[in-house]
PDB file of N, CA and C in Angstrom:
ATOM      1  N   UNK A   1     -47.342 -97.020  49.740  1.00  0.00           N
ATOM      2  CA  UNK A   1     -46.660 -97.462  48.548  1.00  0.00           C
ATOM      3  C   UNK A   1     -45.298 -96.774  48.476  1.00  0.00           C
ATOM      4  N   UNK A   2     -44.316 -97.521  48.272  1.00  0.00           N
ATOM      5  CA  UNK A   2     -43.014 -97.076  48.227  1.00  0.00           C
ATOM      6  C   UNK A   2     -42.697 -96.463  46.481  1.00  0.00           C
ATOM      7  N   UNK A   3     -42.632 -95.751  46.387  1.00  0.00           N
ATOM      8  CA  UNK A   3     -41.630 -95.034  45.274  1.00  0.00           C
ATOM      9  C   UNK A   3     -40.262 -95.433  44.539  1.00  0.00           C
ATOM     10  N   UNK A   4     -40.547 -96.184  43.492  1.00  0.00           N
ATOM     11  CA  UNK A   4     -39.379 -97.288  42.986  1.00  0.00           C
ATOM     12  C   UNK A   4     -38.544 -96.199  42.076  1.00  0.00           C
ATOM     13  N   UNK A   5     -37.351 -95.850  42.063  1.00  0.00           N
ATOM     14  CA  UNK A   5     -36.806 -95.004  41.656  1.00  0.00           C
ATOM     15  C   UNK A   5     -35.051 -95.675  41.065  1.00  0.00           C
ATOM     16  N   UNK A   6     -35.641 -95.783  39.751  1.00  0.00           N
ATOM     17  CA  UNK A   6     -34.257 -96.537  39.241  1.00  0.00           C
ATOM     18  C   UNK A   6     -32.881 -95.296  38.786  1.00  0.00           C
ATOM     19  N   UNK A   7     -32.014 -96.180  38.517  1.00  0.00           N
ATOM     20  CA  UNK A   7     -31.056 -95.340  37.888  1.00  0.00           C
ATOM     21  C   UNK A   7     -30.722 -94.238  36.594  1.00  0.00           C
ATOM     22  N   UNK A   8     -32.060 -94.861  36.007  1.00  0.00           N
ATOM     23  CA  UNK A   8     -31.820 -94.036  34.701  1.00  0.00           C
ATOM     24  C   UNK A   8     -32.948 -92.977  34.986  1.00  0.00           C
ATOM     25  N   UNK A   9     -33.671 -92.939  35.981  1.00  0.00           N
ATOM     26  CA  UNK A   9     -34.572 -91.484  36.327  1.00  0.00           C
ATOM     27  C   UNK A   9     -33.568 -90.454  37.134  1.00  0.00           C
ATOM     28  N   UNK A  10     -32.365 -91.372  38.357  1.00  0.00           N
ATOM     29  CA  UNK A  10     -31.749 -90.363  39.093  1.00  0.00           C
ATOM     30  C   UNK A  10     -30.949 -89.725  37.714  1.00  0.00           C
ATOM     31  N   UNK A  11     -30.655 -90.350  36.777  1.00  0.00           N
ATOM     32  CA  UNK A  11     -29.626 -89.891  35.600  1.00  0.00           C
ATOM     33  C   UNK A  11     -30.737 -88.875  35.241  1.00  0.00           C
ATOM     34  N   UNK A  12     -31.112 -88.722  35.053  1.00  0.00           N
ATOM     35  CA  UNK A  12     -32.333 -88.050  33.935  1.00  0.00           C
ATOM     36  C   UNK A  12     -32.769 -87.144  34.876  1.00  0.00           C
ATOM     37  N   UNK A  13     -33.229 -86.885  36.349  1.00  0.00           N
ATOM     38  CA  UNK A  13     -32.967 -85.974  36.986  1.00  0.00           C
ATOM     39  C   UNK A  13     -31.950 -85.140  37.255  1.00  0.00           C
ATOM     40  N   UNK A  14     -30.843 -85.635  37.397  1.00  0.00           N
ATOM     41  CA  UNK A  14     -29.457 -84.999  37.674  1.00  0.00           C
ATOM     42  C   UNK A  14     -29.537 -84.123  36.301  1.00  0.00           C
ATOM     43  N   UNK A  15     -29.355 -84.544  35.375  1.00  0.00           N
ATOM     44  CA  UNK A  15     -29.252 -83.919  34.097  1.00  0.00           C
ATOM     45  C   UNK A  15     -29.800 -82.424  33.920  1.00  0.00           C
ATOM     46  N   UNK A  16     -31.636 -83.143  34.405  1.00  0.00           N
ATOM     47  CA  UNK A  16     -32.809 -82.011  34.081  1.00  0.00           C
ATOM     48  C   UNK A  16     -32.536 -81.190  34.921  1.00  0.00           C
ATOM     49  N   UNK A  17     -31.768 -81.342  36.356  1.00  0.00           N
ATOM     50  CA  UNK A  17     -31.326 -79.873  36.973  1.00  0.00           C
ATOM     51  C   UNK A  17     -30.091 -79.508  36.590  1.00  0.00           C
ATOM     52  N   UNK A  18     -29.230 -79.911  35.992  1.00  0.00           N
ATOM     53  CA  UNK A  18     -27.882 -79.214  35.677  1.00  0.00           C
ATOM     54  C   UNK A  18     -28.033 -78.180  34.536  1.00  0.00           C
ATOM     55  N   UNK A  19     -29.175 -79.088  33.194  1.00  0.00           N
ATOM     56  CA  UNK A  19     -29.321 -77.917  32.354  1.00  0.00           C
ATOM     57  C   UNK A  19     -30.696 -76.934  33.140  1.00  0.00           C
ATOM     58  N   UNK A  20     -30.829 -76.932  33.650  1.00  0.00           N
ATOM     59  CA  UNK A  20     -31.636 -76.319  33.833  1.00  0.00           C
ATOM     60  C   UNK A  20     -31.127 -75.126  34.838  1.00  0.00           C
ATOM     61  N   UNK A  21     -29.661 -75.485  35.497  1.00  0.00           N
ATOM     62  CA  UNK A  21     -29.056 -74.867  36.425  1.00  0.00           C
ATOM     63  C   UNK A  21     -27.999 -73.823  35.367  1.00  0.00           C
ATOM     64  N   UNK A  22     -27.667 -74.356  34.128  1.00  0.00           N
ATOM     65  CA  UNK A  22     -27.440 -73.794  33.550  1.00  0.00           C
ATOM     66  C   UNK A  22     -28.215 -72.487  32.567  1.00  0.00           C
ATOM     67  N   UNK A  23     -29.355 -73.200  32.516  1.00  0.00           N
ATOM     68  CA  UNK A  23     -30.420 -71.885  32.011  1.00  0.00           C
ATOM     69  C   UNK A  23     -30.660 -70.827  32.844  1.00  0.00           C
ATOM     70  N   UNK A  24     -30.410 -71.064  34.023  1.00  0.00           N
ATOM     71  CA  UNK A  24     -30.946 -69.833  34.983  1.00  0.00           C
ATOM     72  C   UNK A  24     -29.862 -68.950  34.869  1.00  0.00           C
ATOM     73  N   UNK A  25     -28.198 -69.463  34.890  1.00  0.00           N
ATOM     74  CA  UNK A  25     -27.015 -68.473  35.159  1.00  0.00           C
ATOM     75  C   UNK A  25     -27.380 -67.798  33.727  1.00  0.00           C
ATOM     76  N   UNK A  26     -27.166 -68.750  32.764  1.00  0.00           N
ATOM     77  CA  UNK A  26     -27.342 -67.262  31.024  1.00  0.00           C
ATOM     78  C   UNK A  26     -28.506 -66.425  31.297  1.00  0.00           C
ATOM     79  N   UNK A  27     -29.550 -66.790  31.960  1.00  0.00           N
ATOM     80  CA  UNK A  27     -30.659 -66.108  32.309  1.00  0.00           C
ATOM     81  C   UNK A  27     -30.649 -65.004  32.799  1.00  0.00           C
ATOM     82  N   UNK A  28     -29.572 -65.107  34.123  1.00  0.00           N
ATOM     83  CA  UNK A  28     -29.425 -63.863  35.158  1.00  0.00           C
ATOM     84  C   UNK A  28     -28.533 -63.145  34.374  1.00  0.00           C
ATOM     85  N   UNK A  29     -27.313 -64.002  33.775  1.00  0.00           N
ATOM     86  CA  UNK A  29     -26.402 -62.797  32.808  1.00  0.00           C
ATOM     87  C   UNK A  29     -26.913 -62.256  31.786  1.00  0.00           C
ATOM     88  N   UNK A  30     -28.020 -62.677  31.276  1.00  0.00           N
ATOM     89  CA  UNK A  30     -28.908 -61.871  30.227  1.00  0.00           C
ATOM     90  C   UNK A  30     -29.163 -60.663  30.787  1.00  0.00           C
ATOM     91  N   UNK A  31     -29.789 -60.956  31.761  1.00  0.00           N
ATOM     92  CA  UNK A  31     -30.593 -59.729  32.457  1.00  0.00           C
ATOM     93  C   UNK A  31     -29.676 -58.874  33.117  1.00  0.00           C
ATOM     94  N   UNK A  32     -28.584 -59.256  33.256  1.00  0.00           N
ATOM     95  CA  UNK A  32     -27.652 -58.532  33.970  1.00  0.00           C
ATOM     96  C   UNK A  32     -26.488 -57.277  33.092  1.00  0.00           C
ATOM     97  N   UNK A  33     -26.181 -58.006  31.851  1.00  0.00           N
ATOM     98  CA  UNK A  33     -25.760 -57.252  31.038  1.00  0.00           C
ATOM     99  C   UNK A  33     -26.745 -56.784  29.632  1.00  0.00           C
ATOM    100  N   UNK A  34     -27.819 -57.014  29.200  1.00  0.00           N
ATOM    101  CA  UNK A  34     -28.381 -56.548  28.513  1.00  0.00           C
ATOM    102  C   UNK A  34     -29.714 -55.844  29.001  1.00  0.00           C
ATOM    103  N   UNK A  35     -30.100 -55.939  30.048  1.00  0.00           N
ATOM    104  CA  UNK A  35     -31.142 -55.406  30.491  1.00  0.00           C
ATOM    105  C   UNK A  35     -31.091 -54.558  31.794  1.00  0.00           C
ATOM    106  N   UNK A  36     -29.597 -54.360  31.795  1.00  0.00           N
ATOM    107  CA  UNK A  36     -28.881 -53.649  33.055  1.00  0.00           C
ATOM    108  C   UNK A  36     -29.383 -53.332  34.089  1.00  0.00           C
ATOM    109  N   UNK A  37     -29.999 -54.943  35.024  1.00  0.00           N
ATOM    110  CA  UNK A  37     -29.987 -54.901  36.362  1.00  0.00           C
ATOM    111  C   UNK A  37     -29.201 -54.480  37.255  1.00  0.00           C
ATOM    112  N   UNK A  38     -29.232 -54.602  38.396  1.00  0.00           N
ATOM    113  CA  UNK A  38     -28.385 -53.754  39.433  1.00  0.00           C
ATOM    114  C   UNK A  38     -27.490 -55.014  40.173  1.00  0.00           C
ATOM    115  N   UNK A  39     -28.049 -55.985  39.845  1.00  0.00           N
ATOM    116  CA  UNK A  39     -27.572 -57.184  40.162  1.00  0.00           C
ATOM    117  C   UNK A  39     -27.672 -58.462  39.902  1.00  0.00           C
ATOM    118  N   UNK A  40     -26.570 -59.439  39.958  1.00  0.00           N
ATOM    119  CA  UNK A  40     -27.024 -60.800  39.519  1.00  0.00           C
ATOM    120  C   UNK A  40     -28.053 -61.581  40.352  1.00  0.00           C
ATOM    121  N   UNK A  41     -28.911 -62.317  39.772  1.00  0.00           N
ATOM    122  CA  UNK A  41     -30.282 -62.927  40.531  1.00  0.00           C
ATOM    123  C   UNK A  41     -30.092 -64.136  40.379  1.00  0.00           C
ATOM    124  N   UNK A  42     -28.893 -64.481  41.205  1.00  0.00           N
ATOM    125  CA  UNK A  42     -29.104 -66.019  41.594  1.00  0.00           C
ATOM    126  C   UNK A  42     -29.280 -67.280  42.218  1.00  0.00           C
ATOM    127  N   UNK A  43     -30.662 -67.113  42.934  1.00  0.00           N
ATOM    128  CA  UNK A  43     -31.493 -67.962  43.535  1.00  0.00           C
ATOM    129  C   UNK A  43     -32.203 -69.140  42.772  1.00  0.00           C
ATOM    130  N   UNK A  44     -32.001 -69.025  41.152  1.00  0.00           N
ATOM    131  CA  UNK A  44     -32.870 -69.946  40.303  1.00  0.00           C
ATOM    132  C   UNK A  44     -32.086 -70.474  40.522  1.00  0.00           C
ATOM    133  N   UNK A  45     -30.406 -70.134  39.898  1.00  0.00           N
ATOM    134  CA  UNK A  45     -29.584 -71.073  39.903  1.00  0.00           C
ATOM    135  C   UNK A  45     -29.025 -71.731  41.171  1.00  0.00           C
ATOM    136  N   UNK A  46     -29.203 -71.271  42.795  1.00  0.00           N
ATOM    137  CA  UNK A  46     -28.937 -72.071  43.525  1.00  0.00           C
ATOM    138  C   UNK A  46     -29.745 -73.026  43.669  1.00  0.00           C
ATOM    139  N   UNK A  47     -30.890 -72.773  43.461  1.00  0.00           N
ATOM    140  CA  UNK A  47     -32.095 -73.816  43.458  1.00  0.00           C
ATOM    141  C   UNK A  47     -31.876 -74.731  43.117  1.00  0.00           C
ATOM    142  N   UNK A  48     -31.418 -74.916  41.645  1.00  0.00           N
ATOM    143  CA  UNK A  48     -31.393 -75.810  40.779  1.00  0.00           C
ATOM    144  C   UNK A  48     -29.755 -76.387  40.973  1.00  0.00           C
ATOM    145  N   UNK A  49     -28.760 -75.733  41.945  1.00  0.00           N
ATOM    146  CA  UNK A  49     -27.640 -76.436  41.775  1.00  0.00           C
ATOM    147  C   UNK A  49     -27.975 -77.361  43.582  1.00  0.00           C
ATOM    148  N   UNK A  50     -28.299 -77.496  44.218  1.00  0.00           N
ATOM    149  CA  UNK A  50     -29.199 -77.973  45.184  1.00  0.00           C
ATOM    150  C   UNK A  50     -29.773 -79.319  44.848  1.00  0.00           C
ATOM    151  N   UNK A  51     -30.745 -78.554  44.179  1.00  0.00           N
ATOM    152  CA  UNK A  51     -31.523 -80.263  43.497  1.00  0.00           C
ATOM    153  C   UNK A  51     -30.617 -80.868  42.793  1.00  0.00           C
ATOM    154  N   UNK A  52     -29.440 -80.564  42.072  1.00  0.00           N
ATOM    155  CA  UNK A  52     -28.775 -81.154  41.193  1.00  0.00           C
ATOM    156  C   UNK A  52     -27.533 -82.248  42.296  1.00  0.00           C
ATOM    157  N   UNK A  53     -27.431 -81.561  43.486  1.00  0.00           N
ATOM    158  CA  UNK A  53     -26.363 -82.105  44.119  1.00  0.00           C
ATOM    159  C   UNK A  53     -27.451 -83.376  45.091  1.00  0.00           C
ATOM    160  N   UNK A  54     -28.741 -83.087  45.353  1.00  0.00           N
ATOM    161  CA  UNK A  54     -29.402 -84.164  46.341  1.00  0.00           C
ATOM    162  C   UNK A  54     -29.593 -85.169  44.863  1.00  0.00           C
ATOM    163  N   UNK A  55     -30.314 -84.874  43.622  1.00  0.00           N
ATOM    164  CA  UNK A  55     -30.002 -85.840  42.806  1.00  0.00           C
ATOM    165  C   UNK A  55     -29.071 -87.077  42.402  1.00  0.00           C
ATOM    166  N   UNK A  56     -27.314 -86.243  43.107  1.00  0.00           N
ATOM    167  CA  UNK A  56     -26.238 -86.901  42.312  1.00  0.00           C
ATOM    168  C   UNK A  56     -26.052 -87.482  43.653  1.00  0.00           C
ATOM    169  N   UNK A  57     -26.387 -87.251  45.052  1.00  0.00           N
ATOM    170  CA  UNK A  57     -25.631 -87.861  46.073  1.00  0.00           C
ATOM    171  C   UNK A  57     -26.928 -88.694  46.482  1.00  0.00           C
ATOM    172  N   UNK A  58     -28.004 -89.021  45.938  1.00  0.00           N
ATOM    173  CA  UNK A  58     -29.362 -89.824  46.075  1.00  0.00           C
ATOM    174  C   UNK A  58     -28.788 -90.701  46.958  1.00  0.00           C
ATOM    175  N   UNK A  59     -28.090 -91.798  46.827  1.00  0.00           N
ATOM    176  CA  UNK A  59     -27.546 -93.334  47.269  1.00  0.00           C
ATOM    177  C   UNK A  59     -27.011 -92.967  48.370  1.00  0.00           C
ATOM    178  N   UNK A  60     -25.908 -92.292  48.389  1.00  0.00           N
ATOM    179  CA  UNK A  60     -25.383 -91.978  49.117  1.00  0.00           C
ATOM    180  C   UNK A  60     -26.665 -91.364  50.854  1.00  0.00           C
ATOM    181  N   UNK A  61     -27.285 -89.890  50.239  1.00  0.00           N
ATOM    182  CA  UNK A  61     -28.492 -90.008  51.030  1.00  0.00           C
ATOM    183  C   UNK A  61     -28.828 -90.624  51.787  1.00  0.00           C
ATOM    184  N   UNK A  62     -29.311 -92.245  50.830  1.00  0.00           N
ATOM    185  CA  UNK A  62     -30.183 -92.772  51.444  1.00  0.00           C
ATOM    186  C   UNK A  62     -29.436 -94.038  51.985  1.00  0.00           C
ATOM    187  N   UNK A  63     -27.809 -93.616  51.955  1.00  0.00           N
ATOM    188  CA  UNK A  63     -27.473 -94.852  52.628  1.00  0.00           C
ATOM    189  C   UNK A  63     -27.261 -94.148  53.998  1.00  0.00           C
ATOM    190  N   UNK A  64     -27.165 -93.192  54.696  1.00  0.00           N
ATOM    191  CA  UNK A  64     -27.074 -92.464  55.436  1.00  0.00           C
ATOM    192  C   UNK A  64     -28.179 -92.992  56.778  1.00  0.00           C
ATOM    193  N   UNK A  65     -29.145 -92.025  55.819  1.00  0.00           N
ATOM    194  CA  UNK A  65     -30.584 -92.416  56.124  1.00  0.00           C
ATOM    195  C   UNK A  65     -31.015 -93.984  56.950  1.00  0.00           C
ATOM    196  N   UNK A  66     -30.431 -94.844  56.144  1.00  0.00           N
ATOM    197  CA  UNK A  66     -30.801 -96.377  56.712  1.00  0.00           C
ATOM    198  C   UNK A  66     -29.889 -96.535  57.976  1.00  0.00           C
ATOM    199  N   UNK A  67     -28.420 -96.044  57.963  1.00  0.00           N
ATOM    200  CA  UNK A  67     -27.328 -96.113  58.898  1.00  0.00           C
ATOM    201  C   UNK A  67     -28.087 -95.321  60.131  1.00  0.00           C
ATOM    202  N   UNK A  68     -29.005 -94.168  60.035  1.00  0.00           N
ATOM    203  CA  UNK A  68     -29.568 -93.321  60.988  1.00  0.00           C
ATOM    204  C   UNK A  68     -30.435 -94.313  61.820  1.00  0.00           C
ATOM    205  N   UNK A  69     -31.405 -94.958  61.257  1.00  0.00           N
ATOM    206  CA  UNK A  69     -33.017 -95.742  61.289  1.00  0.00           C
ATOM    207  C   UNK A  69     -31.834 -96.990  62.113  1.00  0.00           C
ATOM    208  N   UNK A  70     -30.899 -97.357  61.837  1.00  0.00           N
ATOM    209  CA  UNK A  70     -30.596 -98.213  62.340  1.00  0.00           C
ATOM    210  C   UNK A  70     -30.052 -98.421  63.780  1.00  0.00           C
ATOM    211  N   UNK A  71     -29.159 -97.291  63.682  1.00  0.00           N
ATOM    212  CA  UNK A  71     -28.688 -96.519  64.969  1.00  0.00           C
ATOM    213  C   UNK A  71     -29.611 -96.509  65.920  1.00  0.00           C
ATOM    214  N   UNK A  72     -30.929 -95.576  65.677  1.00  0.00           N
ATOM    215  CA  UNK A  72     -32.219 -95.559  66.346  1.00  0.00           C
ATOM    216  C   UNK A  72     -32.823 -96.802  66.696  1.00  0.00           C
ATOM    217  N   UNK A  73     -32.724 -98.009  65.921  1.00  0.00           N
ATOM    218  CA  UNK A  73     -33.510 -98.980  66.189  1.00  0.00           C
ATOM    219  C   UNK A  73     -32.755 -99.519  67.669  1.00  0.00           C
ATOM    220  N   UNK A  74     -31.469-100.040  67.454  1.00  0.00           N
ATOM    221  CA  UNK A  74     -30.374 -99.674  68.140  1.00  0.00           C
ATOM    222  C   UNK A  74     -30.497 -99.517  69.746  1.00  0.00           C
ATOM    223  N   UNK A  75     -30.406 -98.128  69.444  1.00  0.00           N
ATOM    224  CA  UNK A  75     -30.682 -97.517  70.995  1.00  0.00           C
ATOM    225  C   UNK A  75     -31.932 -97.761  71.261  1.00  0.00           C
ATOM    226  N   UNK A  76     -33.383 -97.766  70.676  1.00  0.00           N
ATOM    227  CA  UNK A  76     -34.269 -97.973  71.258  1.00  0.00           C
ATOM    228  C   UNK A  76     -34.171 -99.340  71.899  1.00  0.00           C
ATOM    229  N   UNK A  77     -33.876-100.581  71.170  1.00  0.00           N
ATOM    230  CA  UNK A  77     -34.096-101.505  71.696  1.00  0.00           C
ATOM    231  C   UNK A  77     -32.645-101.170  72.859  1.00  0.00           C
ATOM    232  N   UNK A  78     -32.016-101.241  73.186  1.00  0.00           N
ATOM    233  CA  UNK A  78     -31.249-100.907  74.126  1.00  0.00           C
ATOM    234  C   UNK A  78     -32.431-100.001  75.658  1.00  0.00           C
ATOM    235  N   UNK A  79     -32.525 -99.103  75.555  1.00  0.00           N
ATOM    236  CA  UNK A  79     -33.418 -98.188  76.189  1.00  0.00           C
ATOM    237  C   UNK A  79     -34.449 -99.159  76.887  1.00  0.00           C
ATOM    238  N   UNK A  80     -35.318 -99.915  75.555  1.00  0.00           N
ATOM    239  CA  UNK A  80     -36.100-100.927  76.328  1.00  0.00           C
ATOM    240  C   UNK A  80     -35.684-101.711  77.298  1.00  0.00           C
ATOM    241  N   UNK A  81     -34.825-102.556  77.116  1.00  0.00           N
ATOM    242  CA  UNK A  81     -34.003-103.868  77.602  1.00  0.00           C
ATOM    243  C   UNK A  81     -33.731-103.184  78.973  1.00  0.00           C
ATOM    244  N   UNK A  82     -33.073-101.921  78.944  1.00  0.00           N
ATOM    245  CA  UNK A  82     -32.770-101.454  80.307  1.00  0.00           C
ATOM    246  C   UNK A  82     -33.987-100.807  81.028  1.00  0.00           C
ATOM    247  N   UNK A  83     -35.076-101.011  80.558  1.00  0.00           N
ATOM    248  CA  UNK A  83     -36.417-100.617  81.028  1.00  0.00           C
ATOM    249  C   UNK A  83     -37.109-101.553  81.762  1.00  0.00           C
ATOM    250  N   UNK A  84     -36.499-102.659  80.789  1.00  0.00           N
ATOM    251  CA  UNK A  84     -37.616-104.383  81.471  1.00  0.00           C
ATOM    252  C   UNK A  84     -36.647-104.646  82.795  1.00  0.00           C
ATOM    253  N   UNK A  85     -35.335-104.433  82.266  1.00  0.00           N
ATOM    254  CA  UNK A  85     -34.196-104.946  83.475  1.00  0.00           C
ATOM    255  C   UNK A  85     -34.620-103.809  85.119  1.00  0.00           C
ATOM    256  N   UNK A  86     -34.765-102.799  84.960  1.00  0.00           N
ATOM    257  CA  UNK A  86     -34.730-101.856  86.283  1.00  0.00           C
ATOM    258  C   UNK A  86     -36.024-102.472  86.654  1.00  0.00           C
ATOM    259  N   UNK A  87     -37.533-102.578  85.921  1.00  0.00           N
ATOM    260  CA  UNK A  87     -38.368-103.188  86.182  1.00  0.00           C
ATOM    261  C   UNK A  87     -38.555-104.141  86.916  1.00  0.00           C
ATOM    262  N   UNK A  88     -37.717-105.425  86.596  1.00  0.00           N
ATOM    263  CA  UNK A  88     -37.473-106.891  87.328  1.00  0.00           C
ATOM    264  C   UNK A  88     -36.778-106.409  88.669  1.00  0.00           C
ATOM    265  N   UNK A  89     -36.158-105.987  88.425  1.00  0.00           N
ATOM    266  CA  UNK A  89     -35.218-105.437  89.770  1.00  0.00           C
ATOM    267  C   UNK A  89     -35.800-104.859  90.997  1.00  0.00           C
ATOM    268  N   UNK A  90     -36.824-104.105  90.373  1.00  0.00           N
ATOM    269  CA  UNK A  90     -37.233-103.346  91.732  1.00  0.00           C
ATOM    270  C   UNK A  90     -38.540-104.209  92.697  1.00  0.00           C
TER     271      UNK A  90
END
């Protein structure tokens, strides 16, 4: 079963990691100036700026993706053709 994934979920994802990319930085600066860590801890927020960027470039992705599968189809059938051809030949 394929996974139908419209526009207003990639919207609504993109979103849910940006604020959420934003909760982690006040998070780490919380902890950083009021609870005087030794350092800023920000792995939540790369996390979440990550998911936020495969979210926003989704289409893009997956137009990639099809250009790849196609390429491959491509050369395989190529590969074959010159498989049946040396075949006949010999």
């Amino acid at each position: 079963m394929k996974l139908k994934i419209r526009d207003k979920d990639i919207q609504f994802i993109y979103y849910f990691f940006a604020t959420m990319m934003v909760i982690s930085m006040v998070a780490a600066c919380y902890k950083k100036f009021f609870q005087h860590a030794d350092q800023f801890d920000l792995s939540a927020f790369y996390t979440f700026f990550v998911m936020m960027l495969f979210a926003r470039f989704y289409y893009a992705i997956q137009y990639v993706l099809e250009k790849i599968e196609q390429i491959n189809r491509r050369e395989r059938q190529r590969q074959l053709d010159f498989e049946a051809k040396t075949k006949t030949q010999s």
